[in-house]
Protein backbone atom coordinates (compact mmCIF):
# COMPACT_ATOMS: atom_id res chain seq x y z
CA UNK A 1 -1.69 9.81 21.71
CA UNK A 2 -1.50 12.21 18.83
CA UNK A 3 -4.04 15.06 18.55
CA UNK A 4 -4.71 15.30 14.87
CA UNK A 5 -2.76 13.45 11.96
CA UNK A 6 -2.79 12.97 8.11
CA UNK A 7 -2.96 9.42 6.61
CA UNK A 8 -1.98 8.99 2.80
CA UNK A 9 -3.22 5.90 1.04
CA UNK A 10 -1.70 5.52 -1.76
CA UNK A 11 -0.76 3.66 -4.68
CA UNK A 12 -3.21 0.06 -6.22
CA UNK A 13 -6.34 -0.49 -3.99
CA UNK A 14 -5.60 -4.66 -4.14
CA UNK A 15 -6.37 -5.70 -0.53
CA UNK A 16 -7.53 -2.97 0.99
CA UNK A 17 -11.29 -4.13 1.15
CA UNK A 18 -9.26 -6.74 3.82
CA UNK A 19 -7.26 -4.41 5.67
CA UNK A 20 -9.22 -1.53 6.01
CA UNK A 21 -10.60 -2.34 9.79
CA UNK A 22 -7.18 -2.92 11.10
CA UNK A 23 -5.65 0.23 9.26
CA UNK A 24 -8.74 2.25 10.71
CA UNK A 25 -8.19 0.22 14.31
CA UNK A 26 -4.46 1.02 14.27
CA UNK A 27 -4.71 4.84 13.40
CA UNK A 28 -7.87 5.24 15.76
CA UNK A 29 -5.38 3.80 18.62
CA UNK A 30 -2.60 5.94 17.49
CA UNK A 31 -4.53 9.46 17.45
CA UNK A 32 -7.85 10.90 18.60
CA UNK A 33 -8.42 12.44 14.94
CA UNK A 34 -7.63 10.46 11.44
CA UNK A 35 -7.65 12.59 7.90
CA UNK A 36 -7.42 9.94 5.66
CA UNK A 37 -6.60 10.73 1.39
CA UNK A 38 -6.65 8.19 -0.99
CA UNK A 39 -4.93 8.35 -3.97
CA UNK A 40 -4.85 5.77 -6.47
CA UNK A 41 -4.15 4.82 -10.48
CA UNK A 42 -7.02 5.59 -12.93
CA UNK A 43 -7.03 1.78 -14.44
CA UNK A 44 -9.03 -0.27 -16.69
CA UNK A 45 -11.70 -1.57 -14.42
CA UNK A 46 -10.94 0.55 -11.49
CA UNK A 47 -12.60 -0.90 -8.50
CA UNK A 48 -13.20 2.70 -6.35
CA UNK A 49 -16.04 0.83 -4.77
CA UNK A 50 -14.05 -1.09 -2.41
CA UNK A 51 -12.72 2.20 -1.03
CA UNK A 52 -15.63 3.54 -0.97
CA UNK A 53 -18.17 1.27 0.92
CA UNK A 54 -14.77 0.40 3.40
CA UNK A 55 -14.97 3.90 4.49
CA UNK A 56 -18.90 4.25 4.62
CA UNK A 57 -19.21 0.48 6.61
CA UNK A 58 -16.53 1.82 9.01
CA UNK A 59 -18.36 5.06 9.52
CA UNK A 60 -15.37 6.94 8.16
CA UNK A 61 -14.93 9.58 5.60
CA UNK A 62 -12.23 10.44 3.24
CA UNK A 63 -10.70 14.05 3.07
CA UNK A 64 -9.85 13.94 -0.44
CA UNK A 65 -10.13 10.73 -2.98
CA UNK A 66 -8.24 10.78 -6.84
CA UNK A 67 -7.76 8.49 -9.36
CA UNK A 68 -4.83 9.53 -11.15
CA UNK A 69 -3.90 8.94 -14.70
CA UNK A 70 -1.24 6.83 -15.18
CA UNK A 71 0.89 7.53 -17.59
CA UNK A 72 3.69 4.27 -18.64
CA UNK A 73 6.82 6.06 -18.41
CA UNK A 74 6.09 7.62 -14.88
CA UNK A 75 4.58 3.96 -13.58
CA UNK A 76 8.26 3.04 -11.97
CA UNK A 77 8.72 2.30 -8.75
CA UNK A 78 9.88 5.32 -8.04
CA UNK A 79 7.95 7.70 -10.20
CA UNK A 80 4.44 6.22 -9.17
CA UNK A 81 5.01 6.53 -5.26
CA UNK A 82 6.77 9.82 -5.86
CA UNK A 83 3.93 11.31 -8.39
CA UNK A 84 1.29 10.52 -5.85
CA UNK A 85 3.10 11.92 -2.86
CA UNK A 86 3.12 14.88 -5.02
CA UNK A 87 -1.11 15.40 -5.28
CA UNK A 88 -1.60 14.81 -1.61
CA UNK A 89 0.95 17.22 -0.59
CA UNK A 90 -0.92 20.35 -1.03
CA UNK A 91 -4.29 19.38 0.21
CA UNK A 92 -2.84 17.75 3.21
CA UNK A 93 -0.94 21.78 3.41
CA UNK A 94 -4.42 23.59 3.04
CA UNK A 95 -5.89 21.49 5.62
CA UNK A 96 -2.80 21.89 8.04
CA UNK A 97 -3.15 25.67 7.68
CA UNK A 98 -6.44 24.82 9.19
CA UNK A 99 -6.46 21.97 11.91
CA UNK A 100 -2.61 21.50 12.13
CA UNK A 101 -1.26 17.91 11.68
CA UNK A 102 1.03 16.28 14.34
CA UNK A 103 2.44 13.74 11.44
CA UNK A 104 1.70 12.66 7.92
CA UNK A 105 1.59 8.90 7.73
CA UNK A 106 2.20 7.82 4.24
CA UNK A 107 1.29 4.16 3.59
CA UNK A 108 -0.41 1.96 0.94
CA UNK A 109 -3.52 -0.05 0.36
CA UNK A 110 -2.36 -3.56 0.26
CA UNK A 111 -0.40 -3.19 3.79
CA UNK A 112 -1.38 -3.98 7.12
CA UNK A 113 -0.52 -1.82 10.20
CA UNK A 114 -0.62 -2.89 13.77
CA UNK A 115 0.19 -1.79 16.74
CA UNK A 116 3.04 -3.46 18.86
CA UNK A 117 2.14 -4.63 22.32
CA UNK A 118 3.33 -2.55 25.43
CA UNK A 119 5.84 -0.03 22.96
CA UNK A 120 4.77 3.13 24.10
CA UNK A 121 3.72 5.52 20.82
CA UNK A 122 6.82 8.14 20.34
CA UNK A 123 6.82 11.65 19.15
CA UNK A 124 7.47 12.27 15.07
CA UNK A 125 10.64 14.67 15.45
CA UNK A 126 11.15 18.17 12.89
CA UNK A 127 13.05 17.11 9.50
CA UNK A 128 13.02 13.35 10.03
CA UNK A 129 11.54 10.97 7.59
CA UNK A 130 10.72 7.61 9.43
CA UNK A 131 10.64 4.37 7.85
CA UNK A 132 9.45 1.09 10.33
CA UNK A 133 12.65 -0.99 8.06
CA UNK A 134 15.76 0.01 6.61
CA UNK A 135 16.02 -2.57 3.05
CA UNK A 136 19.12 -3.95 1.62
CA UNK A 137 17.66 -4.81 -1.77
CA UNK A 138 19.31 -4.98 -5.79
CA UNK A 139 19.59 -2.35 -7.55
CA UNK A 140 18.68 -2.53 -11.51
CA UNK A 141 22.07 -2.79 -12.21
CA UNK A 142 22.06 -5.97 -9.79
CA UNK A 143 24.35 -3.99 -7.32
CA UNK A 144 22.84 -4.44 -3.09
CA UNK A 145 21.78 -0.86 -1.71
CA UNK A 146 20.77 -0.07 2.16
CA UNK A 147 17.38 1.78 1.49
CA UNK A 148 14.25 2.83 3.12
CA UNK A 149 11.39 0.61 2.62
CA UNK A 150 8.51 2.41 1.81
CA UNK A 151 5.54 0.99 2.75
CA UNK A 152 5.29 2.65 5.51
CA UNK A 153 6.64 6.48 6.03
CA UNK A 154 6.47 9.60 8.46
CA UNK A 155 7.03 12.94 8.50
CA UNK A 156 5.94 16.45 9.92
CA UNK A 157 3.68 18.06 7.01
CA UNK A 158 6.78 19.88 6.04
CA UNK A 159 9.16 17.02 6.26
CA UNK A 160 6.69 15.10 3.90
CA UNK A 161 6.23 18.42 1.82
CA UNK A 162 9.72 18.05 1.33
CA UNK A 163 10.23 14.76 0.44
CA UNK A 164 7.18 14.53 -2.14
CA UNK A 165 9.09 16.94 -4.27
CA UNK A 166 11.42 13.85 -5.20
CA UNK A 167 9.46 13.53 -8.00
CA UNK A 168 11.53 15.62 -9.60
CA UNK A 169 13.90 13.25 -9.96
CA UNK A 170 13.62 11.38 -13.13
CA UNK A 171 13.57 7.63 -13.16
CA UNK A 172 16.61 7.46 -15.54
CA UNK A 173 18.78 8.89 -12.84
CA UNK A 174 17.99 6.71 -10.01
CA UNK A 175 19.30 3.01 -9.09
CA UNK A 176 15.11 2.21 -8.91
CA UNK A 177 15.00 0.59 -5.75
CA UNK A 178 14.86 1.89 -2.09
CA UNK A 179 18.18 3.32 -1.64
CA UNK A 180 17.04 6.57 -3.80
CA UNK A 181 14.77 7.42 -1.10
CA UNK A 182 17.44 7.65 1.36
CA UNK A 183 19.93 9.17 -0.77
CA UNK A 184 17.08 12.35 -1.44
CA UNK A 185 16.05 13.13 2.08
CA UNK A 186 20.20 12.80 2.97
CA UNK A 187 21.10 15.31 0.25
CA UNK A 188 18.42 17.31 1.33
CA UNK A 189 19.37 17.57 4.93
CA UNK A 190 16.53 15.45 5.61
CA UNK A 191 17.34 12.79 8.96
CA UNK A 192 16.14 9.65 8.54
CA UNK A 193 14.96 7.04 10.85
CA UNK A 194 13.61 3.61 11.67
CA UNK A 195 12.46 4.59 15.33
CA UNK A 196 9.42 2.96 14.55
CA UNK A 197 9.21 0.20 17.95
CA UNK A 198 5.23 0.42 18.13
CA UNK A 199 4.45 -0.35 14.46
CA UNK A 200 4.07 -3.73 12.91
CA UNK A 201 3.31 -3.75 9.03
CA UNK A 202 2.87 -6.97 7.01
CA UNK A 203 2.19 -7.04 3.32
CA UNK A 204 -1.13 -8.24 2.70
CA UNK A 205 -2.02 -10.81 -0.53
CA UNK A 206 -5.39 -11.98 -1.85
CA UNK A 207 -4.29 -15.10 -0.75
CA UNK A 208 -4.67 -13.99 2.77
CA UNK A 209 -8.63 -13.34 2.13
CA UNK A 210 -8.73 -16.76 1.57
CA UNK A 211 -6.56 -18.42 4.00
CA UNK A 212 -6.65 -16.27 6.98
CA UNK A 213 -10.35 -14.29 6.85
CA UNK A 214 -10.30 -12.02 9.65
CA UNK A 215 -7.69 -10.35 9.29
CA UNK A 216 -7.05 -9.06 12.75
CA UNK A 217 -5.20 -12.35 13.37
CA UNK A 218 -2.28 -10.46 12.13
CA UNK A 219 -2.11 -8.72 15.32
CA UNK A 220 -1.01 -11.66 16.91
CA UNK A 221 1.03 -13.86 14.25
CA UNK A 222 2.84 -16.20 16.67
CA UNK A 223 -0.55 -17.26 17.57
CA UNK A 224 -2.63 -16.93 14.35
CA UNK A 225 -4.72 -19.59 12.66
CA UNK A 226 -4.72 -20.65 8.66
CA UNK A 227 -8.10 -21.23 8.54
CA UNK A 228 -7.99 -22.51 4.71
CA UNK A 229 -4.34 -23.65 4.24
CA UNK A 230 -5.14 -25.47 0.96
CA UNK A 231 -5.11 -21.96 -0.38
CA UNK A 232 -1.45 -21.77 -1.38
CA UNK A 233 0.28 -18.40 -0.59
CA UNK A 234 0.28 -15.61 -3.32
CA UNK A 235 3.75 -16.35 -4.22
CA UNK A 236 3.73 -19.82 -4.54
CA UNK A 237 -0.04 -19.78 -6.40
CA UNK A 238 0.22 -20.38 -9.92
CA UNK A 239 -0.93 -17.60 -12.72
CA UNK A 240 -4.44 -19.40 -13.23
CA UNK A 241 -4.83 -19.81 -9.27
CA UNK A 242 -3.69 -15.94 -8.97
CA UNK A 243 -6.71 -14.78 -11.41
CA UNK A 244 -8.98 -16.70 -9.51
CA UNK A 245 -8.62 -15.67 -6.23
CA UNK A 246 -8.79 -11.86 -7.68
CA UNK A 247 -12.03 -12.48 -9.74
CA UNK A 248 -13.61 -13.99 -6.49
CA UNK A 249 -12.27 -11.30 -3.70
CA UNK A 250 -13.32 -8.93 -6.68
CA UNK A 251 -9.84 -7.50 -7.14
CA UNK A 252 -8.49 -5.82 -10.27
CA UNK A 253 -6.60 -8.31 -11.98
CA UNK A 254 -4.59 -4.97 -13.66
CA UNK A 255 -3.60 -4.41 -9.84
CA UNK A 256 -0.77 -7.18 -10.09
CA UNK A 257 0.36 -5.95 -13.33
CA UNK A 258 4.07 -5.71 -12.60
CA UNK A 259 7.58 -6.83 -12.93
CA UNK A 260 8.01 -8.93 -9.90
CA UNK A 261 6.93 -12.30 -10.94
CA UNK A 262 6.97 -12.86 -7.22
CA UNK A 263 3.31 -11.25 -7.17
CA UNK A 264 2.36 -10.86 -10.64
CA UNK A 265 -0.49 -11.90 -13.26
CA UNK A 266 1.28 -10.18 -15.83
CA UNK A 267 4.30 -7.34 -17.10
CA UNK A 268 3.23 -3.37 -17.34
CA UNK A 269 2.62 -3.03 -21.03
CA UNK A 270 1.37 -6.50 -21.73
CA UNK A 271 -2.31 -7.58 -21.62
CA UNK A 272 -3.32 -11.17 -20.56
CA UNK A 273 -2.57 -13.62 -22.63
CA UNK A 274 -5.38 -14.62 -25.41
CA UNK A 275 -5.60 -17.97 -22.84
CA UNK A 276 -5.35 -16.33 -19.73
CA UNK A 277 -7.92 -13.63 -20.85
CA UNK A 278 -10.46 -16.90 -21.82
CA UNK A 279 -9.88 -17.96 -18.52
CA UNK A 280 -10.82 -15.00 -16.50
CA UNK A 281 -13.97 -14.84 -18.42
CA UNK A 282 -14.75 -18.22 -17.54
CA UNK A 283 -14.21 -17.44 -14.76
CA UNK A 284 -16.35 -14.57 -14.20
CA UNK A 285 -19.14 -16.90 -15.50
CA UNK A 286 -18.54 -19.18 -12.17
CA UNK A 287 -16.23 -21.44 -12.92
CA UNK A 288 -13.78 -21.52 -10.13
CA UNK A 289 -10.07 -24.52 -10.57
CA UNK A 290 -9.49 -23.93 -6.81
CA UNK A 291 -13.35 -25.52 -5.88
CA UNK A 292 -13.56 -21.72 -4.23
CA UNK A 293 -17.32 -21.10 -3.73
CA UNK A 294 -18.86 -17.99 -5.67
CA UNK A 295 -18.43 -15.29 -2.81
CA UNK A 296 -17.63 -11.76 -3.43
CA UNK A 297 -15.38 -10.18 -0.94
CA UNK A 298 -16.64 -7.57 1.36
């Protein structure tokens, strides 16, 4: 077990109000003292609460919290993650000076960590920036890339020091998609790894809140039980179904504002549509197309 590590949340709250007790159970197992800071986008409705009261019910407390601005032409998936690692870096320094940190974990909000089974926990090594899964995704010039996924990341506070100042880096010159992450630690004599055996991670959707309520089931998929599988899954749920599973987990609809219509209610730079808008605030009145009862998430 670790003695004292760093955990950076980072990036749209979306699920988190779901994951937080197995993020908190899996970093509690991992090391016998968790800094957590949370750093998220300053957007329309904002929904800090849910960090918040997840922290305060789990009798937690958060080192540092920010909502930062986000500005359109540095909301890329590379300039977001990249901006972000940049704010936490020097608090997560300062305290270091302090209380020194075995490892900063870097993960985000809407992902689920667990701990493998019977894989013993293994030392984060100097100048090595882990990943739990190498990627092999399209670039956007539709060309395949190995990359490192980045959901889930490790370092030594200077390894991660070191990496956050990719931000430099302006989206323009990168292939925007996991292989620039690789291609930045390697030119910076960075080693990178996916000696990760002991950690599971599993994207979570608002879907899941619905279908699968506990959410410790995750620990053990092969044997885990879809309590509501009339819910369809996130990716197969239509835009209208989408909105109304985030108005009634209370979950920023602004959160799955993005370009991959896999998970989306919408593109960055476009609003609702006049339709889609009327819905939500029917809606939020109690009106409810998947017969889902009028529950707020907690």
């Amino acid at each position: 077990m670790m003695k004292n590590i760093a955990v950076v949340l980072r990036g749209h709250v979306r699920t988190w109000a779901y994951n937080a007790p197995v993020v908190f159970d899996f970093f509690d197992s991992i090391a016998e003292n968790v800094d957590y800071y949370g750093f998220t986008w300053d957007t329309p409705q904002m929904k800090q609460v849910n960090v918040f009261e997840s922290f305060k019910k789990a009798g937690k407390e958060l080192k540092h919290f920010e909502a930062v601005t986000l500005h359109k032409h540095r909301f890329t998936s590379w300039a977001g993650p990249a901006l972000l690692a940049t704010h936490a870096a020097p608090y997560i320094r300062q305290e270091h000076n302090i209380n020194p940190y075995d490892a900063v974990f870097e993960t985000r909000f809407d992902v689920l960590t667990t701990k493998i089974k019977g894989e013993p926990l293994t030392p984060i090594a100097p100048n090595t920036w882990y990943t739990n899964s190498f990627t092999n995704l399209v670039d956007k010039y539709g060309n395949r890339n190995i990359g490192m996924k980045d959901h889930f990341l490790v370092g030594t506070v200077e390894t991660y020091s070191k990496m956050a100042d990719r931000f430099v880096i302006h989206s323009d010159d990168t292939k925007e998609c996991h292989a620039d992450m690789l291609a930045f630690a390697q030119n910076n004599n960075i080693i990178v790894s996916n000696s990760l055996p002991w950690v599971q991670t599993i994207m979570s959707r608002p879907s899941d809140i619905f279908r699968t309520p506990n959410a410790f089931t995750w620990k053990d998929i092969a044997h885990m039980e879809i309590v509501n599988p009339d819910i369809p899954n996130w990716d197969e749920a239509s835009i209208n179904e989408r909105i109304d599973m985030l108005v009634r987990s209370n979950i920023e609809w602004s959160d799955y504002v993005t370009n991959n219509n896999n998970i989306a209610v919408g593109r960055p730079g476009n609003e609702l549509s006049p339709e889609l808008l009327d819905y939500k605030n029917r809606l939020d009145s109690g009106e409810s197309m998947m017969g889902l009862s009028d529950l707020v998430f907690h």
